[in-house]
PDB file of N, CA and C in Angstrom:
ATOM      1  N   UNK A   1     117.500  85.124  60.843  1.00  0.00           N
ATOM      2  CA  UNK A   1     116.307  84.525  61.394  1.00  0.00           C
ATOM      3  C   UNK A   1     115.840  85.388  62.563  1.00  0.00           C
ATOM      4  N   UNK A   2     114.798  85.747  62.418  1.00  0.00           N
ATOM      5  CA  UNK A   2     113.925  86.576  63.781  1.00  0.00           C
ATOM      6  C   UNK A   2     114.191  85.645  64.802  1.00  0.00           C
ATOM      7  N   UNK A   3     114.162  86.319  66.397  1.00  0.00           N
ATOM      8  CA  UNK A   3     114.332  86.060  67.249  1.00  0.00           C
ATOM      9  C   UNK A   3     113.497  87.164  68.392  1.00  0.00           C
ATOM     10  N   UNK A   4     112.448  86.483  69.052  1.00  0.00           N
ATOM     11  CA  UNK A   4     111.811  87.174  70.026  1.00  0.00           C
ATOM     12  C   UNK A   4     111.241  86.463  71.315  1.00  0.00           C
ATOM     13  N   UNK A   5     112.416  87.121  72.206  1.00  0.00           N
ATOM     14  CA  UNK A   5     112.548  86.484  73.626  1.00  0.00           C
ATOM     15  C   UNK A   5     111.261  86.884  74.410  1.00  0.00           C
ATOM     16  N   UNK A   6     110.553  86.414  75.071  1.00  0.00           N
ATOM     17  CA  UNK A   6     109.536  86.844  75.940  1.00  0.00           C
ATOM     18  C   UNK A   6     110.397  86.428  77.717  1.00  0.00           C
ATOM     19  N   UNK A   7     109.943  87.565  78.145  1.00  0.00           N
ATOM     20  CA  UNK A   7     110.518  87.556  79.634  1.00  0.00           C
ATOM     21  C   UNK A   7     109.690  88.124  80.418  1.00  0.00           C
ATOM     22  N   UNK A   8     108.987  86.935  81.471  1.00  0.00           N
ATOM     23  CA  UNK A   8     107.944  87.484  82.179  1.00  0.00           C
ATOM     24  C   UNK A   8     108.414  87.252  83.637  1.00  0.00           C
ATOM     25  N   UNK A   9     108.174  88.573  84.622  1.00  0.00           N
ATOM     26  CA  UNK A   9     108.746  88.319  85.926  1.00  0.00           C
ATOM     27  C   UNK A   9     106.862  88.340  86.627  1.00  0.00           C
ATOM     28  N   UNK A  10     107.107  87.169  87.767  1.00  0.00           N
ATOM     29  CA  UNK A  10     106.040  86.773  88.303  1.00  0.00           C
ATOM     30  C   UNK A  10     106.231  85.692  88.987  1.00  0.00           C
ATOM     31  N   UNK A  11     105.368  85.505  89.624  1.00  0.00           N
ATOM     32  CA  UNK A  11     105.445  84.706  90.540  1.00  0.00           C
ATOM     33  C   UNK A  11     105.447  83.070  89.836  1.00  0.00           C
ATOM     34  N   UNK A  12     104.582  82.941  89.166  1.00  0.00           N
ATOM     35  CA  UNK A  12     104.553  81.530  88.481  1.00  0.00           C
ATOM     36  C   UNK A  12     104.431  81.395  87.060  1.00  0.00           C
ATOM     37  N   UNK A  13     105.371  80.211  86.167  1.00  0.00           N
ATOM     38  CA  UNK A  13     105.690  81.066  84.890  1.00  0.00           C
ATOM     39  C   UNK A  13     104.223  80.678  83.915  1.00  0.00           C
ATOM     40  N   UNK A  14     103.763  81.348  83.306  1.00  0.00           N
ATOM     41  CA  UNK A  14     103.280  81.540  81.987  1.00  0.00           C
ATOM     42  C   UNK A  14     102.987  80.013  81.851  1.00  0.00           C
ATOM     43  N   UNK A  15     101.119  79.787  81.851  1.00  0.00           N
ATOM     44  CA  UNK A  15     100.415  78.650  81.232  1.00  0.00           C
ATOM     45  C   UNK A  15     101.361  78.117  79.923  1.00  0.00           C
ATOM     46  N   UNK A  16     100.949  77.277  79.229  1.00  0.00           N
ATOM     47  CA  UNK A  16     101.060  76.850  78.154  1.00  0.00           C
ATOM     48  C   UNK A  16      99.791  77.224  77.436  1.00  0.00           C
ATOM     49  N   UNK A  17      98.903  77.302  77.863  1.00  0.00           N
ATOM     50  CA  UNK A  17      97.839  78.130  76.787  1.00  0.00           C
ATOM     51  C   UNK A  17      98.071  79.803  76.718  1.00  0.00           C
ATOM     52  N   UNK A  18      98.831  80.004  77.622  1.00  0.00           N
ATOM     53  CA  UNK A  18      99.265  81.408  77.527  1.00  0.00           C
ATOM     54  C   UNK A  18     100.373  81.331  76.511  1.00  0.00           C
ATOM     55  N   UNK A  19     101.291  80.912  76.348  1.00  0.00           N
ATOM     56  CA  UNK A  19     102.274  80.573  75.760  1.00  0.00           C
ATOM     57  C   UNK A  19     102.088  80.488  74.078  1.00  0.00           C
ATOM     58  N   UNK A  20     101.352  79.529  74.076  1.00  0.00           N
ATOM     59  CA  UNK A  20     100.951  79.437  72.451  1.00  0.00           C
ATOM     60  C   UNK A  20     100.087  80.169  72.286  1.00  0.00           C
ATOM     61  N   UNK A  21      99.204  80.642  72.614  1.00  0.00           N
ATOM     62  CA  UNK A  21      97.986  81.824  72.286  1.00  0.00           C
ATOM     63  C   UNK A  21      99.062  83.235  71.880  1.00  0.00           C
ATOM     64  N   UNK A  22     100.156  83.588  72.655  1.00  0.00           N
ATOM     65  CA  UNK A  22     101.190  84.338  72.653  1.00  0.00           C
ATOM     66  C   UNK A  22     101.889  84.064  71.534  1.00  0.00           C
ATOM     67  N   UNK A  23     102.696  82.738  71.039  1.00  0.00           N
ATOM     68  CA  UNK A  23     103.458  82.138  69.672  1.00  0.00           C
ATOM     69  C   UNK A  23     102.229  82.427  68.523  1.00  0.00           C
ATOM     70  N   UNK A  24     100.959  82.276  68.591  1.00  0.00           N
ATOM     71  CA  UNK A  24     100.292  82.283  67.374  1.00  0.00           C
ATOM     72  C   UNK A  24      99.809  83.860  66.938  1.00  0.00           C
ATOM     73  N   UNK A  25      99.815  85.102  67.992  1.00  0.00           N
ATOM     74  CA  UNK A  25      99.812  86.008  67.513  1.00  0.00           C
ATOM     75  C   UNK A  25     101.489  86.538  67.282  1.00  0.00           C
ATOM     76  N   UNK A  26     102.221  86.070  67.654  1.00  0.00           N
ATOM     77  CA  UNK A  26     103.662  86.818  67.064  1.00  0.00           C
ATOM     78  C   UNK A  26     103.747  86.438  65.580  1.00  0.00           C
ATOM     79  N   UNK A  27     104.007  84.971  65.674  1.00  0.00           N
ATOM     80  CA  UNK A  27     103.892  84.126  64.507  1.00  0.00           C
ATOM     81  C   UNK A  27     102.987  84.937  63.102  1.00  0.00           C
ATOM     82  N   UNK A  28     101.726  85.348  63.542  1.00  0.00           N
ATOM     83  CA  UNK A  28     100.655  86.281  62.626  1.00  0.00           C
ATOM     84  C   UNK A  28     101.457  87.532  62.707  1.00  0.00           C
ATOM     85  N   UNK A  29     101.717  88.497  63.495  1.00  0.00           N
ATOM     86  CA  UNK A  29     102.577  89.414  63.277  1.00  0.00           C
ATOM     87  C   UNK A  29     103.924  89.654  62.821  1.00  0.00           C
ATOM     88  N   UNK A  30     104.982  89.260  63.284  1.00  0.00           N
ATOM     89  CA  UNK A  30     105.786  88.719  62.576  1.00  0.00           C
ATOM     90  C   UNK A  30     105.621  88.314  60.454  1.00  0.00           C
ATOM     91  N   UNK A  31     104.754  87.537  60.459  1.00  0.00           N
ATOM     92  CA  UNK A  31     104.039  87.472  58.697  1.00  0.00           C
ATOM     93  C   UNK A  31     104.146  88.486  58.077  1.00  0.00           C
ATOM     94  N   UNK A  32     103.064  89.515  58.609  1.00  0.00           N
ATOM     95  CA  UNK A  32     102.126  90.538  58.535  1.00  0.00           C
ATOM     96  C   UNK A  32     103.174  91.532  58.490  1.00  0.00           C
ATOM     97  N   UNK A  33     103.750  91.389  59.318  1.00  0.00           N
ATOM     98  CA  UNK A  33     104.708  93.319  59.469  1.00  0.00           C
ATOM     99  C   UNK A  33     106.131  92.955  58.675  1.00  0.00           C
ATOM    100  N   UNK A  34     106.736  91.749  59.327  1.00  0.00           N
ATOM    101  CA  UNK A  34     108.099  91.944  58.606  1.00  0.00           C
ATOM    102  C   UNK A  34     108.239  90.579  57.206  1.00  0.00           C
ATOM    103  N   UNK A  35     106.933  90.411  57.431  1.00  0.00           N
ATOM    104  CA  UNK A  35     107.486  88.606  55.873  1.00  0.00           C
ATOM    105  C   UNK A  35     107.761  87.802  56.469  1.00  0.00           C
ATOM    106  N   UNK A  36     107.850  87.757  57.609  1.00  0.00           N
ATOM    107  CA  UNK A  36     108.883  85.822  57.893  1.00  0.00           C
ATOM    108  C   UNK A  36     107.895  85.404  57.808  1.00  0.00           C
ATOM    109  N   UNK A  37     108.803  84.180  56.730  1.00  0.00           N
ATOM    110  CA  UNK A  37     108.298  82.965  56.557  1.00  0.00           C
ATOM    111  C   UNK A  37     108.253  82.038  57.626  1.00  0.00           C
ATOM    112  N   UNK A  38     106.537  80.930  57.179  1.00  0.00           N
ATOM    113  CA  UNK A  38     106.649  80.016  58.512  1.00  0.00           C
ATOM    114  C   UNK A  38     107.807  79.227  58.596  1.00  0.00           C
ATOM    115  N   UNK A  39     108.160  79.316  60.109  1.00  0.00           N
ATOM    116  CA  UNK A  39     109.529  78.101  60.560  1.00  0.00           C
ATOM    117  C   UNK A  39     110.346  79.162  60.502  1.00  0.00           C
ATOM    118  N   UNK A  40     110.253  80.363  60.335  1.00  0.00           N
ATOM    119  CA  UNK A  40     111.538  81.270  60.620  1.00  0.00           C
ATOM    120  C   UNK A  40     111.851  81.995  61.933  1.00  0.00           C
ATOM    121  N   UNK A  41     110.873  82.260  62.677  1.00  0.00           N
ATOM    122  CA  UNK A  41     110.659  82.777  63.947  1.00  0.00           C
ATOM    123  C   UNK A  41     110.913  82.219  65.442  1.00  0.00           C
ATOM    124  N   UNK A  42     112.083  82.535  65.615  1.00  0.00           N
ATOM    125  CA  UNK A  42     112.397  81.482  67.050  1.00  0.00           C
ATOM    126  C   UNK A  42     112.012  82.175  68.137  1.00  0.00           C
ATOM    127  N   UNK A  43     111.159  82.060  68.962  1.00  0.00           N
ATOM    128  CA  UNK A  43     110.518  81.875  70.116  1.00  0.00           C
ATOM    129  C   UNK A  43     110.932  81.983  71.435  1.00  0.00           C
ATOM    130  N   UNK A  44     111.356  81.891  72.605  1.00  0.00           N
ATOM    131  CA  UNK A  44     111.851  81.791  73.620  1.00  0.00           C
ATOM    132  C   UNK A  44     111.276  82.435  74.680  1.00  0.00           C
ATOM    133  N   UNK A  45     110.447  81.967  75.773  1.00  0.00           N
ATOM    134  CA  UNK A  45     110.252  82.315  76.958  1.00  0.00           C
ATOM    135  C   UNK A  45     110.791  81.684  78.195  1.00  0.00           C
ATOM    136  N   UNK A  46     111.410  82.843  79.127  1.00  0.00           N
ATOM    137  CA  UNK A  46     112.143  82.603  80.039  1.00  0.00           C
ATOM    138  C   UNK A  46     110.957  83.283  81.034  1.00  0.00           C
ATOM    139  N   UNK A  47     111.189  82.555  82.458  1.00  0.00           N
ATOM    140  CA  UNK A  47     110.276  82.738  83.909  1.00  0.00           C
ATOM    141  C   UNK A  47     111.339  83.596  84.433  1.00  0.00           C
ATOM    142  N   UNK A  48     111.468  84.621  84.582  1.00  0.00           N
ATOM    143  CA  UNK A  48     111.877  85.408  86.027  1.00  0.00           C
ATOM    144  C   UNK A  48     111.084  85.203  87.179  1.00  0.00           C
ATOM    145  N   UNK A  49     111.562  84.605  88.054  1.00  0.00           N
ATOM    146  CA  UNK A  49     110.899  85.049  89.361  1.00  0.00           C
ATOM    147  C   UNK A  49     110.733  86.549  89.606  1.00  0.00           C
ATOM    148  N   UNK A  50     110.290  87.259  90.877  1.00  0.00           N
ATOM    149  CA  UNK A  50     110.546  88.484  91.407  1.00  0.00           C
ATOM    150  C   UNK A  50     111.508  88.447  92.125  1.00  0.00           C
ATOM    151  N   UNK A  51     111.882  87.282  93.009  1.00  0.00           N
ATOM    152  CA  UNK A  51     113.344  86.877  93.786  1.00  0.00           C
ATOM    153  C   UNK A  51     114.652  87.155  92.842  1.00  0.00           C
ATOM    154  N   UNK A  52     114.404  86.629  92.036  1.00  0.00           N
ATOM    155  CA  UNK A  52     115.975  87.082  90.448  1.00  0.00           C
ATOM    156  C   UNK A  52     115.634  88.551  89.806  1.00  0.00           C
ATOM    157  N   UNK A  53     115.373  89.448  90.062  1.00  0.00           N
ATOM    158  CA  UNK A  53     114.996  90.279  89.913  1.00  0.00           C
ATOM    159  C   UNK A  53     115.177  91.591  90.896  1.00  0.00           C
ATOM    160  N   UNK A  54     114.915  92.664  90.221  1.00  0.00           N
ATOM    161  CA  UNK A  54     114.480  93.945  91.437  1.00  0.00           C
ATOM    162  C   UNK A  54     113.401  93.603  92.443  1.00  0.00           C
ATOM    163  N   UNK A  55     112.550  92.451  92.352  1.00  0.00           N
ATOM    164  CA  UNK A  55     111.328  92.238  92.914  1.00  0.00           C
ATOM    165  C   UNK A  55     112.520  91.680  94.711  1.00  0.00           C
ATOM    166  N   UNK A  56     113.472  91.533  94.656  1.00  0.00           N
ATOM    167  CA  UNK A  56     114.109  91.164  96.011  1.00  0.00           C
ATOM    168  C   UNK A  56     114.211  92.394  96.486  1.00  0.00           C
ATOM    169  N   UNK A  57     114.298  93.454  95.881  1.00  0.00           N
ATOM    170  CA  UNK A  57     114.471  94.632  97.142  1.00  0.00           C
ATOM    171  C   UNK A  57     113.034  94.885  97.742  1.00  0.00           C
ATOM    172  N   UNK A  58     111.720  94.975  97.169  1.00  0.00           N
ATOM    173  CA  UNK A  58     110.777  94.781  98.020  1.00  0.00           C
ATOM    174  C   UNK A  58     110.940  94.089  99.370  1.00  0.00           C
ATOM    175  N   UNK A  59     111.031  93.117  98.825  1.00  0.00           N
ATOM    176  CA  UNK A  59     111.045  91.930  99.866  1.00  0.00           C
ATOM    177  C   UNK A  59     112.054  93.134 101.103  1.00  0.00           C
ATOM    178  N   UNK A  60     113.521  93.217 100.361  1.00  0.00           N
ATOM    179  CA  UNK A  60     114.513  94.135 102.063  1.00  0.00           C
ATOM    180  C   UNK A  60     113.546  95.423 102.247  1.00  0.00           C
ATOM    181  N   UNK A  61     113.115  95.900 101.238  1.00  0.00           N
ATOM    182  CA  UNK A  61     111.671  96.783 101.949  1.00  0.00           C
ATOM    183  C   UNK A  61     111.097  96.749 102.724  1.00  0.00           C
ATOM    184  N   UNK A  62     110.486  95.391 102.882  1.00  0.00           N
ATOM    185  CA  UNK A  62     109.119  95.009 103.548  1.00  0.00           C
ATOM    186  C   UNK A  62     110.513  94.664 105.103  1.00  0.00           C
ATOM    187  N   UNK A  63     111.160  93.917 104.875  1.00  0.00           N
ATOM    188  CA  UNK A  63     111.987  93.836 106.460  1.00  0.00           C
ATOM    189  C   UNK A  63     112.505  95.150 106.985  1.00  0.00           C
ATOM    190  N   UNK A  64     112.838  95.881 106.162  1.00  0.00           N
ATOM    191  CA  UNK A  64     113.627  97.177 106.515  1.00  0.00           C
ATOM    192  C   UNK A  64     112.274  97.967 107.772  1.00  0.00           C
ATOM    193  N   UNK A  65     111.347  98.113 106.510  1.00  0.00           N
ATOM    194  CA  UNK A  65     109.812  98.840 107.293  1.00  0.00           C
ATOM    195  C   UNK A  65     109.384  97.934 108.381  1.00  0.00           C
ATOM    196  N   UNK A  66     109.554  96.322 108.852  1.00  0.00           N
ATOM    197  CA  UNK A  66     109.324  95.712 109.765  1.00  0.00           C
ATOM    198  C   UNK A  66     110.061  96.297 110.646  1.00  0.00           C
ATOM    199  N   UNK A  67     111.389  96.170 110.507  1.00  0.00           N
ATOM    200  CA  UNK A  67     112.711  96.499 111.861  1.00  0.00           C
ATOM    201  C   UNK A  67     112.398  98.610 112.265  1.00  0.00           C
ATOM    202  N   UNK A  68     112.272  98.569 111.138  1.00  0.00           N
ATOM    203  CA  UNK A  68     111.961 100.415 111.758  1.00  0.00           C
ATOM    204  C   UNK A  68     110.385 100.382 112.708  1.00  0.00           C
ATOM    205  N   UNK A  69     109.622  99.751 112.275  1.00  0.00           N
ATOM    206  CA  UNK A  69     108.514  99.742 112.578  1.00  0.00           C
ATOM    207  C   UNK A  69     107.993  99.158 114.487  1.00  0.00           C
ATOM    208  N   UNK A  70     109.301  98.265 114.621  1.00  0.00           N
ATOM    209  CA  UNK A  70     109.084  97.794 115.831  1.00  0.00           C
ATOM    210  C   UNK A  70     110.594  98.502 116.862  1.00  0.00           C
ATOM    211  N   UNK A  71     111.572  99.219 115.742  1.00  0.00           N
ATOM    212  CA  UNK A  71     112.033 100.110 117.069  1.00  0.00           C
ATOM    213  C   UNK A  71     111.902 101.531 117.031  1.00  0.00           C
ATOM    214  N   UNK A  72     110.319 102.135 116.416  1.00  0.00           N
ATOM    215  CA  UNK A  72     109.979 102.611 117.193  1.00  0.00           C
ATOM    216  C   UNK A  72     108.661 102.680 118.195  1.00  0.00           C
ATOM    217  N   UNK A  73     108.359 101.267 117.844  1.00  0.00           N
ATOM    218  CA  UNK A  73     107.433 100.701 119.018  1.00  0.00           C
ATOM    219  C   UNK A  73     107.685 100.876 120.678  1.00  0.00           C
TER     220      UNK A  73
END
């Protein structure tokens, strides 16, 4: 059975009209390129924050460039 994880890092997760607008073109592709049949295609979207992510070293970025920034003020 196909299996296609969607993993979006961002700040806030993925509408539900984003979501299914997203399931109904895989769903058509999926058909189209490899045959699966409908009901064969399992789905899965997961929310990354940028905090669970590489998106936290920005963040010690942005403090690192604060603390350098004010000693050499």
């Amino acid at each position: 059975m196909p299996m296609l994880e969607v993993v979006a890092m961002r700040e806030e997760p993925l509408s539900l009209e984003a979501k299914r607008a997203f399931a109904r073109t895989a769903v058509e592709i999926f058909r189209e390129v490899l045959g699966t049949p409908p009901g064969r295609l399992q789905l899965a979207f997961v929310h990354l924050r940028p905090e669970d992510s590489l998106g936290l070293l920005a963040e010690m970025n942005e403090v690192d460039e604060g603390t350098q920034a004010q000693s050499t003020s």
